[in-house]
PDB file of N, CA and C in Angstrom:
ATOM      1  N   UNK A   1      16.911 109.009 -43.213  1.00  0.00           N
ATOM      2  CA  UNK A   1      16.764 107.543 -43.226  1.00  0.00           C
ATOM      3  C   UNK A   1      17.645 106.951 -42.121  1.00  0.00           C
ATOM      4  N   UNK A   2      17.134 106.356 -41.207  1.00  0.00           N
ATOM      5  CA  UNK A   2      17.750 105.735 -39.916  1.00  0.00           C
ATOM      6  C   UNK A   2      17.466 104.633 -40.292  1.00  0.00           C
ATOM      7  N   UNK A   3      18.825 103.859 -39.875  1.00  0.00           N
ATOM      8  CA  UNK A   3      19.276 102.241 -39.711  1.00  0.00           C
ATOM      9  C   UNK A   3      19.630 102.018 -38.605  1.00  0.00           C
ATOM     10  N   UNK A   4      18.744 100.581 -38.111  1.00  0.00           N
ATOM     11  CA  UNK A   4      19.132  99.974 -36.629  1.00  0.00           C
ATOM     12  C   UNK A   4      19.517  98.509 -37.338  1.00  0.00           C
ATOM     13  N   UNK A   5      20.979  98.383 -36.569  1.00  0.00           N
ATOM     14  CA  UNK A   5      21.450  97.003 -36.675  1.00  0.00           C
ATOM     15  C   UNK A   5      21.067  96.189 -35.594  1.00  0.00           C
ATOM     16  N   UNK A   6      19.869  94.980 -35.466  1.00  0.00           N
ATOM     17  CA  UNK A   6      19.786  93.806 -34.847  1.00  0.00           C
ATOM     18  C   UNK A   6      20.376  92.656 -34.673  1.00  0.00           C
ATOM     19  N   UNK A   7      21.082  91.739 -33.653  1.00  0.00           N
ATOM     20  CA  UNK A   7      21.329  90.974 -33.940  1.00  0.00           C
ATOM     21  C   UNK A   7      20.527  90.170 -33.328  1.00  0.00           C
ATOM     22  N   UNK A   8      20.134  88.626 -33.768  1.00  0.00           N
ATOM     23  CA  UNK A   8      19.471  87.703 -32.727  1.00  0.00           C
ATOM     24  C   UNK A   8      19.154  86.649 -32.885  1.00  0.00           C
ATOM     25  N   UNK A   9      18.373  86.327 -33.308  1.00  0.00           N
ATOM     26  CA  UNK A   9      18.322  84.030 -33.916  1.00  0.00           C
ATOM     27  C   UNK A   9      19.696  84.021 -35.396  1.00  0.00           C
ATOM     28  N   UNK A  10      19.507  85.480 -36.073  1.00  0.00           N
ATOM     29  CA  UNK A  10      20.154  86.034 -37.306  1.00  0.00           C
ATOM     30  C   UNK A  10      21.726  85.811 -37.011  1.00  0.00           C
ATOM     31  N   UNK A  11      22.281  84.894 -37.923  1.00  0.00           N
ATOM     32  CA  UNK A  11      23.702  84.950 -37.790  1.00  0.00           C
ATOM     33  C   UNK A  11      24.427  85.989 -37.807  1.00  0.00           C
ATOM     34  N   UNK A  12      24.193  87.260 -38.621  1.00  0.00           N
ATOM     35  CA  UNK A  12      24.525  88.145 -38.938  1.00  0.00           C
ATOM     36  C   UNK A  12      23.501  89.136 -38.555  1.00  0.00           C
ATOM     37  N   UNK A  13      24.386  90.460 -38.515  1.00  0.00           N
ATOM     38  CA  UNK A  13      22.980  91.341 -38.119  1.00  0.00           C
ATOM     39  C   UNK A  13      22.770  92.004 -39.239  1.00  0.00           C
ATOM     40  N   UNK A  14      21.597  92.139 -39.543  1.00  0.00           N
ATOM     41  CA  UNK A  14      20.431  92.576 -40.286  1.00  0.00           C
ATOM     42  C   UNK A  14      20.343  94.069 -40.195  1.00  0.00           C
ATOM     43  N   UNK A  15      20.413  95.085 -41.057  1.00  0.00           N
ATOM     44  CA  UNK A  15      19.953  96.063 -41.528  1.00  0.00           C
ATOM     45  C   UNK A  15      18.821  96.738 -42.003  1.00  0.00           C
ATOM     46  N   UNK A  16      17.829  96.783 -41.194  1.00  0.00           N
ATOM     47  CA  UNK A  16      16.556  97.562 -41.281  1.00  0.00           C
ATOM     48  C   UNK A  16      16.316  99.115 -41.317  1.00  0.00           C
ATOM     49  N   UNK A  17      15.852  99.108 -42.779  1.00  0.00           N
ATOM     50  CA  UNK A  17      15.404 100.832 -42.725  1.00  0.00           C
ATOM     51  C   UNK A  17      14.325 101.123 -42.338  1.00  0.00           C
ATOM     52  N   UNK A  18      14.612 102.173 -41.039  1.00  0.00           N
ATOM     53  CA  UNK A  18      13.106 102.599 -40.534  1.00  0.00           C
ATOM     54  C   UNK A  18      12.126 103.515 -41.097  1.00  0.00           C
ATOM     55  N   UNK A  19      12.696 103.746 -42.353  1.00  0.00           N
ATOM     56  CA  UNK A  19      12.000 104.324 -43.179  1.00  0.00           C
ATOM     57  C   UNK A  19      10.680 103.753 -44.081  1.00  0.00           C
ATOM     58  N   UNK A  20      11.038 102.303 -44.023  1.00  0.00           N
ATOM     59  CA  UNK A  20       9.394 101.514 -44.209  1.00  0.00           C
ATOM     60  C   UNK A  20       9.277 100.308 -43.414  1.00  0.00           C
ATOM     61  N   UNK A  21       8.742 101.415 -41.488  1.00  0.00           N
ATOM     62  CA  UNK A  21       8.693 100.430 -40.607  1.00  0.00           C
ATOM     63  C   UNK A  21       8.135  99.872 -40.339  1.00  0.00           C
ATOM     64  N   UNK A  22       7.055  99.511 -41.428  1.00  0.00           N
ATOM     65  CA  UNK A  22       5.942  98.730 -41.859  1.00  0.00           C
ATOM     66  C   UNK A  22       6.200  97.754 -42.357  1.00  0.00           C
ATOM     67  N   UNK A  23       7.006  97.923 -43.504  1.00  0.00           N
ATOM     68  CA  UNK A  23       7.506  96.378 -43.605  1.00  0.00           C
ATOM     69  C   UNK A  23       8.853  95.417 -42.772  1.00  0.00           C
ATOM     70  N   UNK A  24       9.403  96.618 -42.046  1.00  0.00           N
ATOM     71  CA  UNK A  24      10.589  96.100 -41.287  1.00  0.00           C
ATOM     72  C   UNK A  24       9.872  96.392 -40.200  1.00  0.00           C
ATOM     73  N   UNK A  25       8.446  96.033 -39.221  1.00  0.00           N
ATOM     74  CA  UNK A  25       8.079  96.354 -38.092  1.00  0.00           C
ATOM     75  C   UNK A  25       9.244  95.854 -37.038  1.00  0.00           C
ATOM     76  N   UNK A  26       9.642  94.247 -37.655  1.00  0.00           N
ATOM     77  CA  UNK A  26       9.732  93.529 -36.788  1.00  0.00           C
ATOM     78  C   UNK A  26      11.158  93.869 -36.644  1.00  0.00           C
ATOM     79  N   UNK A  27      11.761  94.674 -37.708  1.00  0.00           N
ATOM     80  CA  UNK A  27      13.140  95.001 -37.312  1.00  0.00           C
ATOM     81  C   UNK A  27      13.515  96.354 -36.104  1.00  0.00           C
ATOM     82  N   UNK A  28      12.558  97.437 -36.744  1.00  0.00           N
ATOM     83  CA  UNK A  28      12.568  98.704 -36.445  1.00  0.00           C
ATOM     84  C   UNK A  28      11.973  98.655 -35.063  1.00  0.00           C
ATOM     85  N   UNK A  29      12.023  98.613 -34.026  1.00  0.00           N
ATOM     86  CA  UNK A  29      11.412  98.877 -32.842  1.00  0.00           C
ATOM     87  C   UNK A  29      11.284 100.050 -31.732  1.00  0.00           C
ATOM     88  N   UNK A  30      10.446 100.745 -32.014  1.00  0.00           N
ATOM     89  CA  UNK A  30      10.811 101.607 -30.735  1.00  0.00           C
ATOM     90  C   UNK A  30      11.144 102.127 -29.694  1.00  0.00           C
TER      91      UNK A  30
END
């Protein structure tokens, strides 16, 4: 299970598991 931390409009950065990068498309990016 891989986690990418984003930061960006998000005050805080956000924790997306790329493990359902279907529902986190918009987090998980390739």
């Amino acid at each position: 299970m891989e986690i990418k931390s984003i930061g960006g409009s998000n005050r805080s950065q956000q924790i997306c598991p790329c493990s359902s990068g279907k529902k986190y498309k918009h987090c998980c990016v390739r």
